[in-house]
Protein backbone atom coordinates (compact mmCIF):
# COMPACT_ATOMS: atom_id res chain seq x y z
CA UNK A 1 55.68 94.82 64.57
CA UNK A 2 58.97 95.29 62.81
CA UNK A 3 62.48 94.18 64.13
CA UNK A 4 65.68 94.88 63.26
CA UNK A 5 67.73 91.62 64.85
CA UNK A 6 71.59 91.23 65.55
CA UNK A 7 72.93 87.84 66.40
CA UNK A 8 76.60 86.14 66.46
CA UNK A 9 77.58 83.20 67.71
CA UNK A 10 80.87 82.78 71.01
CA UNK A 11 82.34 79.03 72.23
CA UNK A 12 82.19 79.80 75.69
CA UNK A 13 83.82 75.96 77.51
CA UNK A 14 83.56 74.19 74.73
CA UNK A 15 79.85 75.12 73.56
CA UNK A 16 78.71 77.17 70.93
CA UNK A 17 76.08 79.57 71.84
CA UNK A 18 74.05 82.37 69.87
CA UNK A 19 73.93 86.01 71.75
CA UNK A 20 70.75 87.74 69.76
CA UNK A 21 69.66 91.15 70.03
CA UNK A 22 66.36 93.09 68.35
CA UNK A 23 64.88 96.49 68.36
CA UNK A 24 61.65 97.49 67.28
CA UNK A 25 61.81 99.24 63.66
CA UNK A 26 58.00 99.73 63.04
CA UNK A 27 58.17 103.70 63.45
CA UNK A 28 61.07 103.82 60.81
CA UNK A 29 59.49 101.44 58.40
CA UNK A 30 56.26 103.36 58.90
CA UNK A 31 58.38 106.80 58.18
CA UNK A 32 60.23 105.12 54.70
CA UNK A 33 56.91 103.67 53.93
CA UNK A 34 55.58 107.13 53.92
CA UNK A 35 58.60 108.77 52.39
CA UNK A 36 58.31 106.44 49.46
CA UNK A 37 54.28 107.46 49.13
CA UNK A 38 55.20 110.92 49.11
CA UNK A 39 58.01 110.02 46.63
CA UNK A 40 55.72 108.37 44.36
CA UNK A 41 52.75 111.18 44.50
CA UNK A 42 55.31 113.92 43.73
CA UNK A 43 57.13 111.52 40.63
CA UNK A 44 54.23 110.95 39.62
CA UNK A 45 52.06 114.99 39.75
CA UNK A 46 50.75 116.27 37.08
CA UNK A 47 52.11 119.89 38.18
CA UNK A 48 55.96 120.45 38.59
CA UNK A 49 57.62 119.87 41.62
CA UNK A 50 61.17 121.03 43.10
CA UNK A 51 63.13 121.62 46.02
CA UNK A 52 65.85 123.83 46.75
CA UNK A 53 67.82 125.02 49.21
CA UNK A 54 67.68 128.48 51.16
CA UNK A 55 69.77 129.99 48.44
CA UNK A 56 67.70 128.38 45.63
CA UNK A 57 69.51 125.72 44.33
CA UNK A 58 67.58 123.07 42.88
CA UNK A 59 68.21 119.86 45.12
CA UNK A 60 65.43 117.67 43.28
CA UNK A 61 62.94 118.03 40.63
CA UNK A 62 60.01 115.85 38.88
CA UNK A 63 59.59 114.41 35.97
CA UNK A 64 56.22 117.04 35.31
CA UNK A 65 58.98 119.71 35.80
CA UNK A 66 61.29 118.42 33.77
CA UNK A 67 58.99 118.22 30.80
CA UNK A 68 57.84 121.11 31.17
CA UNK A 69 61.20 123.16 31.79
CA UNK A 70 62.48 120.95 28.98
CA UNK A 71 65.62 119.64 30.84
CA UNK A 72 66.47 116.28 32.46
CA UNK A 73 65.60 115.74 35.98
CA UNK A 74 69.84 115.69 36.15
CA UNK A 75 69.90 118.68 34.83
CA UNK A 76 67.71 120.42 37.00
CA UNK A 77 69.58 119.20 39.86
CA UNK A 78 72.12 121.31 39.25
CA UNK A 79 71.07 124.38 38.84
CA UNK A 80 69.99 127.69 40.72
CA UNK A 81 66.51 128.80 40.33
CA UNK A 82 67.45 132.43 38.85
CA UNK A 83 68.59 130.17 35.63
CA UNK A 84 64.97 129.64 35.24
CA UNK A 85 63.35 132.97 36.14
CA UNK A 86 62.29 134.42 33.24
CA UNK A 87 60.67 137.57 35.00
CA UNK A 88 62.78 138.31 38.10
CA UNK A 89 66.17 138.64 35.49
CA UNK A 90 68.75 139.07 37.98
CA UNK A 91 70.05 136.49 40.83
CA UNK A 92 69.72 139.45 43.29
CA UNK A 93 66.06 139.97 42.58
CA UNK A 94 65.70 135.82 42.95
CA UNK A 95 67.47 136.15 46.42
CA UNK A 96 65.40 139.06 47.40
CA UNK A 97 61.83 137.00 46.76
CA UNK A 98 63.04 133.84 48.46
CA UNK A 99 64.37 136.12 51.61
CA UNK A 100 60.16 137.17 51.61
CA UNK A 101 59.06 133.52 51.48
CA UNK A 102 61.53 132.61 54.41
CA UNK A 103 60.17 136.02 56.30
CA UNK A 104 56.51 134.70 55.94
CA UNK A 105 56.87 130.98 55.46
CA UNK A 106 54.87 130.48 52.30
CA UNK A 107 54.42 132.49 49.04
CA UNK A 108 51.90 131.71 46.43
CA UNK A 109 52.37 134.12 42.73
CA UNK A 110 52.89 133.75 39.11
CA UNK A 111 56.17 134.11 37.19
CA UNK A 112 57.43 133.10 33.96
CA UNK A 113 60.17 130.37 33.53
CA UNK A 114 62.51 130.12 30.28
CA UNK A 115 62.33 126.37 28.90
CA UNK A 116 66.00 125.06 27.71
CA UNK A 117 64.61 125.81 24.19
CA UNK A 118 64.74 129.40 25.07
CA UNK A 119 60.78 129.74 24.99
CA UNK A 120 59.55 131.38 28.22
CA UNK A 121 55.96 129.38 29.33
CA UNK A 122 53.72 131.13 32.09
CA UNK A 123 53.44 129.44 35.69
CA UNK A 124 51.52 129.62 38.76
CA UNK A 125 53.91 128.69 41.92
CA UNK A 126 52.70 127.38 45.36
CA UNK A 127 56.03 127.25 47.64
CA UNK A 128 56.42 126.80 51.42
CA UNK A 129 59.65 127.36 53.19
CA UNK A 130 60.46 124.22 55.93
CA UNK A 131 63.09 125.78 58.36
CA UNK A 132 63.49 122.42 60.09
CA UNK A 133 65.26 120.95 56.70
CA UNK A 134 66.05 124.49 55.89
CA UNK A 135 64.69 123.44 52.18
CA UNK A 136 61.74 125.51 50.00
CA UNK A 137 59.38 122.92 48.87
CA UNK A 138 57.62 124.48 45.46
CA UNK A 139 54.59 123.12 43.34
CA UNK A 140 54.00 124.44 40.21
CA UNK A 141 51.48 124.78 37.19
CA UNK A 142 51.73 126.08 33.53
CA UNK A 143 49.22 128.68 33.07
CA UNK A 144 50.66 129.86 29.68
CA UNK A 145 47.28 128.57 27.52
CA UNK A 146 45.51 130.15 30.28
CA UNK A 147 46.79 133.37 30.03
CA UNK A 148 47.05 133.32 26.27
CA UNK A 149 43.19 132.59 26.58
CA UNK A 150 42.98 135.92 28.58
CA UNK A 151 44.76 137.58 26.71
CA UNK A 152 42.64 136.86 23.68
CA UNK A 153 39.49 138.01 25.52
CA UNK A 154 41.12 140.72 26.49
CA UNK A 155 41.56 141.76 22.68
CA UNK A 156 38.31 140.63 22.07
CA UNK A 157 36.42 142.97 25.07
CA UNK A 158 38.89 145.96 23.26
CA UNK A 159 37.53 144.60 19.74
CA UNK A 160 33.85 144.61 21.20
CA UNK A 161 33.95 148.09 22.43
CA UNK A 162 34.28 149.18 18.45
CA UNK A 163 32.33 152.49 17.13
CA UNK A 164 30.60 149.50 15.06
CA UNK A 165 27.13 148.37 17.01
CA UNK A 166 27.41 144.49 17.79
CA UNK A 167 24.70 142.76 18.76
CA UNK A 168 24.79 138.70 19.47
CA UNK A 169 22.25 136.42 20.10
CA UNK A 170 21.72 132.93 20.71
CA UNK A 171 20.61 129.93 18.47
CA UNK A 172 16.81 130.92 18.66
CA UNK A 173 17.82 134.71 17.81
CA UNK A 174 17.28 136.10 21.50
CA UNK A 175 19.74 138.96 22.20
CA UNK A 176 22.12 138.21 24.79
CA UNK A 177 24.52 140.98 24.31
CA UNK A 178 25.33 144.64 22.99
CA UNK A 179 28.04 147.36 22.76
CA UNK A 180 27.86 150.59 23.36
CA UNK A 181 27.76 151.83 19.77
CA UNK A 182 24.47 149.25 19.63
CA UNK A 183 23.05 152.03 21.92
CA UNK A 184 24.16 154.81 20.69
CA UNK A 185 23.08 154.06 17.25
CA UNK A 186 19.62 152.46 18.00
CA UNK A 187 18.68 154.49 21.24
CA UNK A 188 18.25 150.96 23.25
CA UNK A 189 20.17 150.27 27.11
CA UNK A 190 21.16 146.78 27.33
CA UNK A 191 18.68 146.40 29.69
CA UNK A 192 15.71 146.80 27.10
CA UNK A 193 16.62 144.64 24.60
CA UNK A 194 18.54 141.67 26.34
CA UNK A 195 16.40 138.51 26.01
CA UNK A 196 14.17 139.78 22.89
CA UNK A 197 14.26 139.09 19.53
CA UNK A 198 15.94 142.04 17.18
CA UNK A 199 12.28 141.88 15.26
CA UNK A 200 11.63 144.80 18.26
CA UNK A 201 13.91 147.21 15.78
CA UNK A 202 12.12 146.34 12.50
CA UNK A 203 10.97 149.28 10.85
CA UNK A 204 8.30 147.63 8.56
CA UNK A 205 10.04 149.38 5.69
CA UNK A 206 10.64 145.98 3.99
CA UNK A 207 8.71 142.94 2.86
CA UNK A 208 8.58 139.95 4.81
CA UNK A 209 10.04 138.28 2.04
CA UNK A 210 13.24 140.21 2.19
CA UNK A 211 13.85 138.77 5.86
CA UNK A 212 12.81 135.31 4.81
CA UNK A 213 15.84 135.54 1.97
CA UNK A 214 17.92 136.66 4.27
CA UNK A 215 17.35 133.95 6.58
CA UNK A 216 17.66 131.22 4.05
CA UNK A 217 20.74 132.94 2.92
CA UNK A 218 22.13 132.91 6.64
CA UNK A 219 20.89 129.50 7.08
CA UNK A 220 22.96 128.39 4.19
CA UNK A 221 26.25 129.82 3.75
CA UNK A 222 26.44 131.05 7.95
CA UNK A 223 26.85 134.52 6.71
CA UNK A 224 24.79 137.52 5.52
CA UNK A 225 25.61 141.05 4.52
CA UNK A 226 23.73 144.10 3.13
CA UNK A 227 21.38 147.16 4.18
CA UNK A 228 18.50 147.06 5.81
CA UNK A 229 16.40 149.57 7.26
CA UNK A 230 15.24 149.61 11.00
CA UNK A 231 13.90 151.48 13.86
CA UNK A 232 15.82 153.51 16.64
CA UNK A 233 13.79 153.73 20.11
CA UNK A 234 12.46 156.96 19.27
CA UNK A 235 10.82 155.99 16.29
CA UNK A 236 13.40 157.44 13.69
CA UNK A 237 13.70 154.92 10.62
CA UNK A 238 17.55 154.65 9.40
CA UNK A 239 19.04 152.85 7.04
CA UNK A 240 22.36 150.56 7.94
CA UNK A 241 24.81 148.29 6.78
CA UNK A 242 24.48 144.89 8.80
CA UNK A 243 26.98 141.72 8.68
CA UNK A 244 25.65 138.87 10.30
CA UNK A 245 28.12 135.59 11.12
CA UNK A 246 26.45 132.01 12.42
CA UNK A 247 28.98 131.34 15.24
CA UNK A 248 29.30 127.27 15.11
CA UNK A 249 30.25 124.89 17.68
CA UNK A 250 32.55 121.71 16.79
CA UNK A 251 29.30 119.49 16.18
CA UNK A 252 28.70 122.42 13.22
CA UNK A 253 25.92 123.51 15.42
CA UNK A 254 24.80 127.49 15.58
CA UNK A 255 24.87 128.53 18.72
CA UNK A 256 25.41 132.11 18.08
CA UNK A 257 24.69 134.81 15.48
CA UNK A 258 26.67 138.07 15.82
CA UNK A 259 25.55 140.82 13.78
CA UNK A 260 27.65 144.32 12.91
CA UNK A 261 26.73 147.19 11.84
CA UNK A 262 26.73 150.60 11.47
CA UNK A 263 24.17 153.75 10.89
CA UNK A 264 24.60 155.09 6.89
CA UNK A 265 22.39 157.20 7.51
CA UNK A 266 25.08 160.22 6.05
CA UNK A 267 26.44 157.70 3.11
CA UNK A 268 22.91 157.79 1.87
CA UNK A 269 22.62 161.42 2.48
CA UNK A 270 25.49 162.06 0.60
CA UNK A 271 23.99 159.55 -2.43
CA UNK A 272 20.81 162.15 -2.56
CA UNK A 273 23.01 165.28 -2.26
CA UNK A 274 25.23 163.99 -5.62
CA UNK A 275 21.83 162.29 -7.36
CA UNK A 276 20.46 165.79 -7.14
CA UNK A 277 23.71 167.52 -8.15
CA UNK A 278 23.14 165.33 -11.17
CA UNK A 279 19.82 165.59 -11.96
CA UNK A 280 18.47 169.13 -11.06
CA UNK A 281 19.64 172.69 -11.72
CA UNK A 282 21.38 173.83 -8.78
CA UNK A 283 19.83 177.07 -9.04
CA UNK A 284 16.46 176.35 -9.66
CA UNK A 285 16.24 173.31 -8.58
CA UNK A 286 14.41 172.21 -11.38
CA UNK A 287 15.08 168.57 -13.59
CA UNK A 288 17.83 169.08 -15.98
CA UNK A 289 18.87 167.65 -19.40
CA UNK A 290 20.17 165.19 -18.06
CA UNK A 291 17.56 163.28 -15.83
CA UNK A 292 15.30 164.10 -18.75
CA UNK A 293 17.40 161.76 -21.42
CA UNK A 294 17.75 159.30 -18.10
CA UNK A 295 13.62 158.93 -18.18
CA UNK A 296 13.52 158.60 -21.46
CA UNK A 297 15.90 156.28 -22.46
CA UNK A 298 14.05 154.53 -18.90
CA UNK A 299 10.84 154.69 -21.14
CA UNK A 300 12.06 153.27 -23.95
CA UNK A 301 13.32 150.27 -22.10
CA UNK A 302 9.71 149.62 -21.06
């Protein structure tokens, strides 16, 4: 066990004697043992730490928090929590959300807090209220490249949903997802073409060798671009104008190939409409002057 012992010494006739008391200590040194565990876990957190009082003002703070708030530990130690708040602006609005936590104990959300640099960084807060010590004890992580990484998908589902058909596929060229322009264009649900190869769409309008150059091209420089002809569900051959990108890990491996494109069906159309506005009486429809010097000066090329 652990004692705590008092002594002092009397001359009681003419001898000295020694008058020694002790208590046992072991609960206390148990509790200060723990206390300095605790100390040490929360000094030492990854996430933030701080505690305030029931009117929010900071009491003690980490060093996790610190960096990441951008003040001293000092410094945070005298402050009030609304001088943080980046998203509840007002110290009325601070008061009002700590009055909820007391009402229910514990509160758990996500808030923004402004760094002493003036740059605001996004955090997720886990607080619980003790009413024996009358404190609010508050854990904290920054979620700011989180969200910025949602936000990025975010623009990136928007960017998907294009009037552009985009098709991706994985490293062996197995389709693994579409838009909905991919289906309005080629006639295909998600459904019927996840998991196959896009060779289901080929129209047989072109060579083999023109896919195998467009492969080695791919292959090569990552990227290919041009028309190509292919096959909607009903049958219908159309031409389009595809972009394919290799998508590359940071080994420079391909683990993706996105392809974009879109029906020109109209552009090319339009390229017959002003051929034959060129070539052909508009009347008669029969060849004019001018596609008759075009073949022959063709025929004397030959």
């Amino acid at each position: 066990i652990n004692a705590e012992i008092s002594a002092f010494g009397v001359e009681l006739e003419g001898q000295n004697f020694i008058y020694a008391s002790g208590r046992d200590i072991t609960g206390r040194k148990n509790e200060e043992a723990a206390l300095k565990r605790h100390k040490l876990v929360i000094d030492t957190a990854i996430d933030g730490f701080w505690m305030t009082d029931m009117m929010g003002n900071l009491q003690e703070a980490n060093e996790a928090y610190a960096k990441m708030s951008g003040y001293t530990v000092d410094e945070l130690a005298n402050m009030h929590i609304s001088q943080l708040e980046a998203k509840e602006q007002s110290p009325e609005e601070v008061r009002a959300h700590i009055a909820k936590i007391i009402a229910q104990g514990y509160d758990r959300f996500e808030t923004r807090h402004r760094r002493k640099d003036g740059h605001e960084i996004d955090i997720e807060v886990s607080v619980t209220c003790m009413a024996e010590s009358q404190q609010l004890f508050v854990f904290c992580h920054d979620i700011t490249k989180r969200k910025k990484t949602e936000e990025a998908l975010r623009v990136a589902a928007a960017a998907f949903e294009t009037h552009e058909a985009i098709l991706i596929t994985d490293a062996s060229a197995n389709i693994i997802r579409v838009n909905q322009a991919f289906t309005d264009i080629t006639g295909y649900s998600p459904e019927e073409v996840l998991g196959k190869n896009p060779r289901i769409m080929n129209s047989g309008r072109q060579a083999k060798a023109f896919y195998v150059e467009m492969w080695q091209q791919l292959l090569h420089t990552g990227a290919w671009s041009g028309e190509i002809w292919d096959k909607r569900k009903n049958g219908e051959i159309y031409p389009k104008w595809m972009t394919v990108t290799a998508v590359k890990n940071e080994r420079q491996e391909t683990t993706r190939y996105v392809a974009i494109f879109s029906d020109i069906t109209a552009r090319k159309q339009a390229e017959e409409e002003i051929r034959n506005l060129a070539f052909y009486d508009a009347l008669t429809q029969l060849p004019n002057r001018r596609l008759f010097i075009d073949r022959f000066h063709s025929a004397l090329s030959v």
